[in-house]
N, C-alpha and C. Protein backbone atom coordinates (compact mmCIF):
# COMPACT_ATOMS: atom_id res chain seq x y z
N UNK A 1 166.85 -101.95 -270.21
CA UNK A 1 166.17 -102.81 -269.26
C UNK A 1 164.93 -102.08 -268.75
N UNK A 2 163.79 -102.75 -268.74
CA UNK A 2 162.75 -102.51 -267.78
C UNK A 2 162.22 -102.21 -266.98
N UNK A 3 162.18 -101.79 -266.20
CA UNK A 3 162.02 -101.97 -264.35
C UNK A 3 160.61 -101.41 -263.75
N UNK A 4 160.53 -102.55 -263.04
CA UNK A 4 159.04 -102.49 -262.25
C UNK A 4 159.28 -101.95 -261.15
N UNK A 5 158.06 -101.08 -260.68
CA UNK A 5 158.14 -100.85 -259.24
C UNK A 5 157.37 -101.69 -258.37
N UNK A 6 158.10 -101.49 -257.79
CA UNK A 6 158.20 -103.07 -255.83
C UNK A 6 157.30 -102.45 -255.47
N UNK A 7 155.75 -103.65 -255.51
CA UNK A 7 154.80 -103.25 -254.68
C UNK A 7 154.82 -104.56 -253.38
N UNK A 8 155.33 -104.06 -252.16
CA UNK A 8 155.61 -104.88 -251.48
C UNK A 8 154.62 -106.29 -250.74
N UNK A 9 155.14 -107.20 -250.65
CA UNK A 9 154.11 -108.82 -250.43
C UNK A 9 153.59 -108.94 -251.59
N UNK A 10 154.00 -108.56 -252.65
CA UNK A 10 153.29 -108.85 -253.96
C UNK A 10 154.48 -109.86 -255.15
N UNK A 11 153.88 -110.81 -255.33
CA UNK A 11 154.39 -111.94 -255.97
C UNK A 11 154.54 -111.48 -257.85
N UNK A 12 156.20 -111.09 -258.28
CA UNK A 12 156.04 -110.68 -259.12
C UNK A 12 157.33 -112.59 -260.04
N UNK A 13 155.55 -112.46 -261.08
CA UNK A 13 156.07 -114.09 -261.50
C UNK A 13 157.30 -114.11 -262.09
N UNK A 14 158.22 -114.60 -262.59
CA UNK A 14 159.24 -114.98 -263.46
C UNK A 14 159.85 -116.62 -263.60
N UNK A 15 160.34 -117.25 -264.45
CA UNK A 15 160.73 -118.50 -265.12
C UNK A 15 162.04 -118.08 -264.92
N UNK A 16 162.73 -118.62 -263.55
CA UNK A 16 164.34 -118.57 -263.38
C UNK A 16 165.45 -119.82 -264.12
N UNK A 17 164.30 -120.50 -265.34
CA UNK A 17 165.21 -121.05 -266.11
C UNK A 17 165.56 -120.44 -267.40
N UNK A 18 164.25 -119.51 -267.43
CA UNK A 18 164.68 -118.31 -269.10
C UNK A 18 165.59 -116.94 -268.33
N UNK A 19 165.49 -116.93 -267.16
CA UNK A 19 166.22 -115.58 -267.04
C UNK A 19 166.31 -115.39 -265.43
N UNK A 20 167.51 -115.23 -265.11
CA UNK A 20 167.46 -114.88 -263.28
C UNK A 20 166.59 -113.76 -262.80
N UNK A 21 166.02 -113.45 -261.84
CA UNK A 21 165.49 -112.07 -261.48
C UNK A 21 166.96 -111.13 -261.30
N UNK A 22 166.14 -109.94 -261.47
CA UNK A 22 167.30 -108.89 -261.08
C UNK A 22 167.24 -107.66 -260.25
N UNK A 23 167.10 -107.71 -259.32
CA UNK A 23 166.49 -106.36 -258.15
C UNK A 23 167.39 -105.54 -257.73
N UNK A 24 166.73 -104.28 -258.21
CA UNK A 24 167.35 -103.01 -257.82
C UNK A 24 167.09 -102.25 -256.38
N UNK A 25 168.55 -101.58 -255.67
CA UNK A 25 168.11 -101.27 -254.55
C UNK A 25 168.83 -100.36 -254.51
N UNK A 26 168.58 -99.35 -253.33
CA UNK A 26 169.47 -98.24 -253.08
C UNK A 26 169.59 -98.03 -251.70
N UNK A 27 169.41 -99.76 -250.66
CA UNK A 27 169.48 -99.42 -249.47
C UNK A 27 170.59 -99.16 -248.74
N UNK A 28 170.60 -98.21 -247.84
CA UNK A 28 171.93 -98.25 -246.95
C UNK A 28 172.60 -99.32 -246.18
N UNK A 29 173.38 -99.05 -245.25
CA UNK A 29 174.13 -100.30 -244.09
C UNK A 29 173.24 -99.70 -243.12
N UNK A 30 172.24 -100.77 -242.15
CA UNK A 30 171.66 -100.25 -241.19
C UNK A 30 170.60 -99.99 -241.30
N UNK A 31 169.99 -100.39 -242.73
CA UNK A 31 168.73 -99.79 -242.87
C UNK A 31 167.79 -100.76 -242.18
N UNK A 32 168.01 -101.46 -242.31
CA UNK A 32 167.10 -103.01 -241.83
C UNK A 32 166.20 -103.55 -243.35
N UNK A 33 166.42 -102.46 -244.77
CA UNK A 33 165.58 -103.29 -245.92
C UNK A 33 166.07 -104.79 -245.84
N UNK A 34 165.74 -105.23 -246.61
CA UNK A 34 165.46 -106.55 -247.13
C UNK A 34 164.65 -107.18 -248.19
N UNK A 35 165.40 -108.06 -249.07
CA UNK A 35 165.39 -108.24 -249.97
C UNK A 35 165.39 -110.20 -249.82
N UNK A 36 163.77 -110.70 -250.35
CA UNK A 36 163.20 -111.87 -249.92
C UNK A 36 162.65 -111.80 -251.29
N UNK A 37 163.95 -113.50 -251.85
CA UNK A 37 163.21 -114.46 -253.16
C UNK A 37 162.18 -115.74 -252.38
N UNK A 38 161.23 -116.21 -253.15
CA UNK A 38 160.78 -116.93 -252.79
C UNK A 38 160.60 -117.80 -254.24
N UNK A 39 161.60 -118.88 -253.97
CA UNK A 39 161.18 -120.05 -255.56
C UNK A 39 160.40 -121.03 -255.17
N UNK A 40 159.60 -121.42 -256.30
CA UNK A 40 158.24 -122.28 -256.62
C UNK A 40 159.12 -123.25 -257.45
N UNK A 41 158.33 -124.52 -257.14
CA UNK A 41 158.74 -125.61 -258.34
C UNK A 41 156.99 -125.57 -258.82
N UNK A 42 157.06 -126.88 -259.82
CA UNK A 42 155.15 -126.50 -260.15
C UNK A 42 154.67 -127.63 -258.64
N UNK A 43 155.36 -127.99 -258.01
CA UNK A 43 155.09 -128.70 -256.80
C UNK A 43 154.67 -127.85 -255.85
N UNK A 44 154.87 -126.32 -255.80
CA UNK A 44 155.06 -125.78 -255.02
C UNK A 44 155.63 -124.73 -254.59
N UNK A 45 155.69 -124.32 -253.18
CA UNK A 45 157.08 -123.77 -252.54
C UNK A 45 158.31 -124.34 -252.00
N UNK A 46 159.01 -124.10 -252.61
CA UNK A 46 160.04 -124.52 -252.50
C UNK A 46 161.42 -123.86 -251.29
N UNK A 47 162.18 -122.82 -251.56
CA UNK A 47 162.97 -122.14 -250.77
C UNK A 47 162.65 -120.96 -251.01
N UNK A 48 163.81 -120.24 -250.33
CA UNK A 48 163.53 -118.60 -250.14
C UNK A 48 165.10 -118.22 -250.08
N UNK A 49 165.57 -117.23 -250.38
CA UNK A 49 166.63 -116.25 -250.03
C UNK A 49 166.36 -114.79 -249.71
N UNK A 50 167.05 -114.51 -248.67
CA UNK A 50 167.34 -112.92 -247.82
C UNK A 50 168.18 -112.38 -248.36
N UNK A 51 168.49 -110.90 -248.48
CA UNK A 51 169.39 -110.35 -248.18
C UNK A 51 168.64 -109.23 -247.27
N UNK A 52 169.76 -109.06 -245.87
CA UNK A 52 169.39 -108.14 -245.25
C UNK A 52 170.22 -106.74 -245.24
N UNK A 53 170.00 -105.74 -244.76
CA UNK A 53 171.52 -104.65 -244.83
C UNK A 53 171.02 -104.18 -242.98
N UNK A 54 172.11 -104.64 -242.34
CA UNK A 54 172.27 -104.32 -240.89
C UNK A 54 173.67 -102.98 -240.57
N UNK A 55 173.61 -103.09 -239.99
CA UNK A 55 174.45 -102.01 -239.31
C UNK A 55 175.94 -102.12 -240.05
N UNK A 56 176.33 -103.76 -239.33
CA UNK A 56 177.54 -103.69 -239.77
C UNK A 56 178.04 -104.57 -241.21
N UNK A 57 177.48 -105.08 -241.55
CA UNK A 57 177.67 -105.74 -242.73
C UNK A 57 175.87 -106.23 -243.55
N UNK A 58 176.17 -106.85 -244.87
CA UNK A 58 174.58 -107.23 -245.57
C UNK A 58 175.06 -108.61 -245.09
N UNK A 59 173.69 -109.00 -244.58
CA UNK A 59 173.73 -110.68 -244.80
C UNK A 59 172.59 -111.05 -245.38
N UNK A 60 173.10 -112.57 -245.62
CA UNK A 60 172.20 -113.56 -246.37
C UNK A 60 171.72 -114.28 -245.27
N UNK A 61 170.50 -114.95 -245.61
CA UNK A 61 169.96 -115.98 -244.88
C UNK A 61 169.48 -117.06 -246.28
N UNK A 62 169.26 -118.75 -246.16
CA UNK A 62 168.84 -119.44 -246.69
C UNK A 62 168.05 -120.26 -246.10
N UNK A 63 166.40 -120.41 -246.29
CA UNK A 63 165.89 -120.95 -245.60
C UNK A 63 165.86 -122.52 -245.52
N UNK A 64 166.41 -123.25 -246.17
CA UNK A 64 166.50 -124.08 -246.13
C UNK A 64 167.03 -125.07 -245.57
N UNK A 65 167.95 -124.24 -244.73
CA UNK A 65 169.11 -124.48 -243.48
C UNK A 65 167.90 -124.42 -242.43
N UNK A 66 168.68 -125.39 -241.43
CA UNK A 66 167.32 -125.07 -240.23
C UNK A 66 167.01 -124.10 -239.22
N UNK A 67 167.67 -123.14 -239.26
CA UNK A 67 167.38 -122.22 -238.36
C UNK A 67 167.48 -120.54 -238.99
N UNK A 68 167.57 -119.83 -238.55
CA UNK A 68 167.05 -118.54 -239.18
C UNK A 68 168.40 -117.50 -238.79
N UNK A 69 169.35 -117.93 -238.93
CA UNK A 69 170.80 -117.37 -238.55
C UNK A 69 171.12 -116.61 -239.87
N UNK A 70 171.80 -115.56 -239.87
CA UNK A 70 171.84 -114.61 -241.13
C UNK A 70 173.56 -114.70 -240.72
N UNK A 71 173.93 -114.50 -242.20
CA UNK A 71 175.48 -114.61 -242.01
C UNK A 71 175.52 -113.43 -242.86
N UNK A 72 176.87 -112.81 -242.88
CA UNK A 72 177.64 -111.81 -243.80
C UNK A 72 177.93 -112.37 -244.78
N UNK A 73 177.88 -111.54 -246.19
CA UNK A 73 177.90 -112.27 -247.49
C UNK A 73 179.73 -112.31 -247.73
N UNK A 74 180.15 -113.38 -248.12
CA UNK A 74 181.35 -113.95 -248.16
C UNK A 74 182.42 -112.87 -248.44
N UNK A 75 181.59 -112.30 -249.94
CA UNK A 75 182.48 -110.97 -250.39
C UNK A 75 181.52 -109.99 -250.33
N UNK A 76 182.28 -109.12 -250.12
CA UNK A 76 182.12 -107.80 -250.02
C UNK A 76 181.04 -106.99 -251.06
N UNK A 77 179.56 -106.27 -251.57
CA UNK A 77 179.63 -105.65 -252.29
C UNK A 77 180.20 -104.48 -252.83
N UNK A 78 180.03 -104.22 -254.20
CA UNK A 78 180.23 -102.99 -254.56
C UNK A 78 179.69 -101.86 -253.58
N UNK A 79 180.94 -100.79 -253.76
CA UNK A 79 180.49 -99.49 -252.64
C UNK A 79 179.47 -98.90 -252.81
N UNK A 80 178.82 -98.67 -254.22
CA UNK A 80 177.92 -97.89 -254.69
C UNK A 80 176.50 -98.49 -253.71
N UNK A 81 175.96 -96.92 -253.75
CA UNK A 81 174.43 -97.50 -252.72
C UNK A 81 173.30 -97.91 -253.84
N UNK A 82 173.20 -97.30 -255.10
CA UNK A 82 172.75 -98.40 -256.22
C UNK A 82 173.41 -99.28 -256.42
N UNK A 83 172.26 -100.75 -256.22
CA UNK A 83 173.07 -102.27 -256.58
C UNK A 83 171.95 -102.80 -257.25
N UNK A 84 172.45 -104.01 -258.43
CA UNK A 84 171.60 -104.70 -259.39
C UNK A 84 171.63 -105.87 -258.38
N UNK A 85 170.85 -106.51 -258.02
CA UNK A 85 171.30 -107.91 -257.49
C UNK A 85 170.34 -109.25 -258.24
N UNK A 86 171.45 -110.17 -258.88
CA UNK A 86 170.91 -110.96 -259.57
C UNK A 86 171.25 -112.63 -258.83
N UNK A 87 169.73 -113.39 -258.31
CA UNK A 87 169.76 -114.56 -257.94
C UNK A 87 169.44 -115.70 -258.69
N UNK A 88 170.34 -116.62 -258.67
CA UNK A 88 170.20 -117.71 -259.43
C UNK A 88 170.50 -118.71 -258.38
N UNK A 89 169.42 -120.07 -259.05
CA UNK A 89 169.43 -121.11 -258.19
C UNK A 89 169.88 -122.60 -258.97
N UNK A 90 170.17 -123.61 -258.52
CA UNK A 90 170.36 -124.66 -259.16
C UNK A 90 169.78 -125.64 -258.48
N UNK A 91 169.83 -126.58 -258.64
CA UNK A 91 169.29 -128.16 -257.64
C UNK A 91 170.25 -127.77 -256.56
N UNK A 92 171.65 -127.88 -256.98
CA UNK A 92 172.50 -127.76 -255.63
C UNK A 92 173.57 -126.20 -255.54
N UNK A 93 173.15 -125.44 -255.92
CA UNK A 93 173.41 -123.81 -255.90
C UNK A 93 173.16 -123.40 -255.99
N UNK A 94 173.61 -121.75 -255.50
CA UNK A 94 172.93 -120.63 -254.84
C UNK A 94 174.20 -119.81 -255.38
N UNK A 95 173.56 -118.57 -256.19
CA UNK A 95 174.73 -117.49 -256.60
C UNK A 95 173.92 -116.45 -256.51
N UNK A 96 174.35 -115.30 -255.94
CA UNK A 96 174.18 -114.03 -256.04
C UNK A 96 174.94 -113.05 -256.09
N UNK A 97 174.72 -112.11 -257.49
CA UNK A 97 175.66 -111.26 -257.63
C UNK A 97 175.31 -109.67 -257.60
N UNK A 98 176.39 -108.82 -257.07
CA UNK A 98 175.48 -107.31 -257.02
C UNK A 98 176.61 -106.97 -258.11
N UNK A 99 176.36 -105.96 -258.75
CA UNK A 99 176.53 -105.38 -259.64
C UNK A 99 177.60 -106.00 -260.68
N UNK A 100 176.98 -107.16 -260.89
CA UNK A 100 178.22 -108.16 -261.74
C UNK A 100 179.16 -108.65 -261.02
N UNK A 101 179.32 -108.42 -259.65
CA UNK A 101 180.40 -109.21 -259.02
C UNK A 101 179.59 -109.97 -258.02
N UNK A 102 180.33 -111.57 -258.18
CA UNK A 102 179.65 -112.50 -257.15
C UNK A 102 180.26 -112.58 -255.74
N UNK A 103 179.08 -112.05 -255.03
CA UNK A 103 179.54 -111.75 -253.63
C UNK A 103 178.68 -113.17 -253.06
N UNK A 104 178.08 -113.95 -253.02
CA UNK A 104 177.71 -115.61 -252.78
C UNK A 104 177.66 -116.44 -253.89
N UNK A 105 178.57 -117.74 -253.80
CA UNK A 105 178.40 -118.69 -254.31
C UNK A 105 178.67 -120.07 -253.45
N UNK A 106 177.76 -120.51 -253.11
CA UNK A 106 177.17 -121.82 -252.06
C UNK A 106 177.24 -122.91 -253.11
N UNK A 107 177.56 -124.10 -252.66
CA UNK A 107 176.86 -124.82 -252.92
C UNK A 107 175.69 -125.47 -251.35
N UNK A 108 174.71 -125.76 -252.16
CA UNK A 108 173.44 -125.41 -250.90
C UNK A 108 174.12 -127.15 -249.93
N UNK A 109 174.20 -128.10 -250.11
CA UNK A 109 174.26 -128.88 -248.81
C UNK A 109 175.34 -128.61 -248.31
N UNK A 110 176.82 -128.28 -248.85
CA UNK A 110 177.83 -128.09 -247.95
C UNK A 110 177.75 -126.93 -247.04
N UNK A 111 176.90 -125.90 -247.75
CA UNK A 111 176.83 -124.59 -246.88
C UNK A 111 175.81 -124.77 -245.46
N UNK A 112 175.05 -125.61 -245.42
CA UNK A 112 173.94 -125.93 -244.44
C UNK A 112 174.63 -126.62 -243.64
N UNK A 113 175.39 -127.85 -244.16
CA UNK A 113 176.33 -128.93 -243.45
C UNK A 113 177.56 -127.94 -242.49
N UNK A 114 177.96 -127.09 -243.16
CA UNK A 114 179.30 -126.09 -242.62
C UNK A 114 178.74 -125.68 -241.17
N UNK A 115 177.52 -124.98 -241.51
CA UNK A 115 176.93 -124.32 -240.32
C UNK A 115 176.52 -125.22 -239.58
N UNK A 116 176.44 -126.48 -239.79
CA UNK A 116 175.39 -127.31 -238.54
C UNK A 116 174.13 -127.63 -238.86
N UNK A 117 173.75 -127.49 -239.98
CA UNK A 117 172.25 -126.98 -240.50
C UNK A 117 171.56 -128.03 -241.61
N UNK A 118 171.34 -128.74 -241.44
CA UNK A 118 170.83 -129.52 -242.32
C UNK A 118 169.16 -130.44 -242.62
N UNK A 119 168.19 -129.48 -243.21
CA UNK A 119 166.76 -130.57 -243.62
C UNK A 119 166.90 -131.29 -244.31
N UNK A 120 166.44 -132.97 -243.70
CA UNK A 120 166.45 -133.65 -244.50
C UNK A 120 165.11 -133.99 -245.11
């Protein structure tokens, strides 16, 4: 595999129907990194996904929900402080996996609906 180095606010292109992105990290718990997809249709902008790493757990945020509330990712990642994290999107899902294990799988209106959260 390849790997580019993260020049940060910099838009690195990819076609998430030939291949998911796959981002490498080595952040701690607490660090405050973060890790922000931003998908395009040719319409546009479309959504975004977070991952944050806070103190006590990583959360996700989805912007597409209406408010900016970050939750803890369902499962747990791998312990290792190197993680691959690979996002994939659908019309109506959201999967992200760190190191081959899927620690989110949403489907996007019930997960917005769960929380209270819903753009129409």
């Amino acid at each position: 595999v390849l790997w580019h180095d993260v020049i940060r606010a910099t838009d690195i292109p990819f076609n998430s129907d030939e291949q998911a992105p796959e981002i490498k990290t080595n952040s701690t718990d607490g660090s405050g990194d973060k890790i922000q997809v931003l998908l395009h249709s040719q319409q546009g902008y479309f959504a975004s996904i977070f991952i944050e790493w806070r103190d006590d757990a990583i959360n996700y945020f989805l912007n597409w929900c209406y408010d900016d509330s970050r939750f803890p990712l369902p499962n747990t990642p791998p312990p290792q402080q190197d993680k691959i994290w690979r996002i994939t999107k659908s019309s109506t899902h959201v999967e992200i996996q760190c190191n081959s294990e899927i620690v989110l799988q949403a489907e996007i209106r019930k997960t917005c609906i769960a929380k209270g959260r819903v753009k129409r």
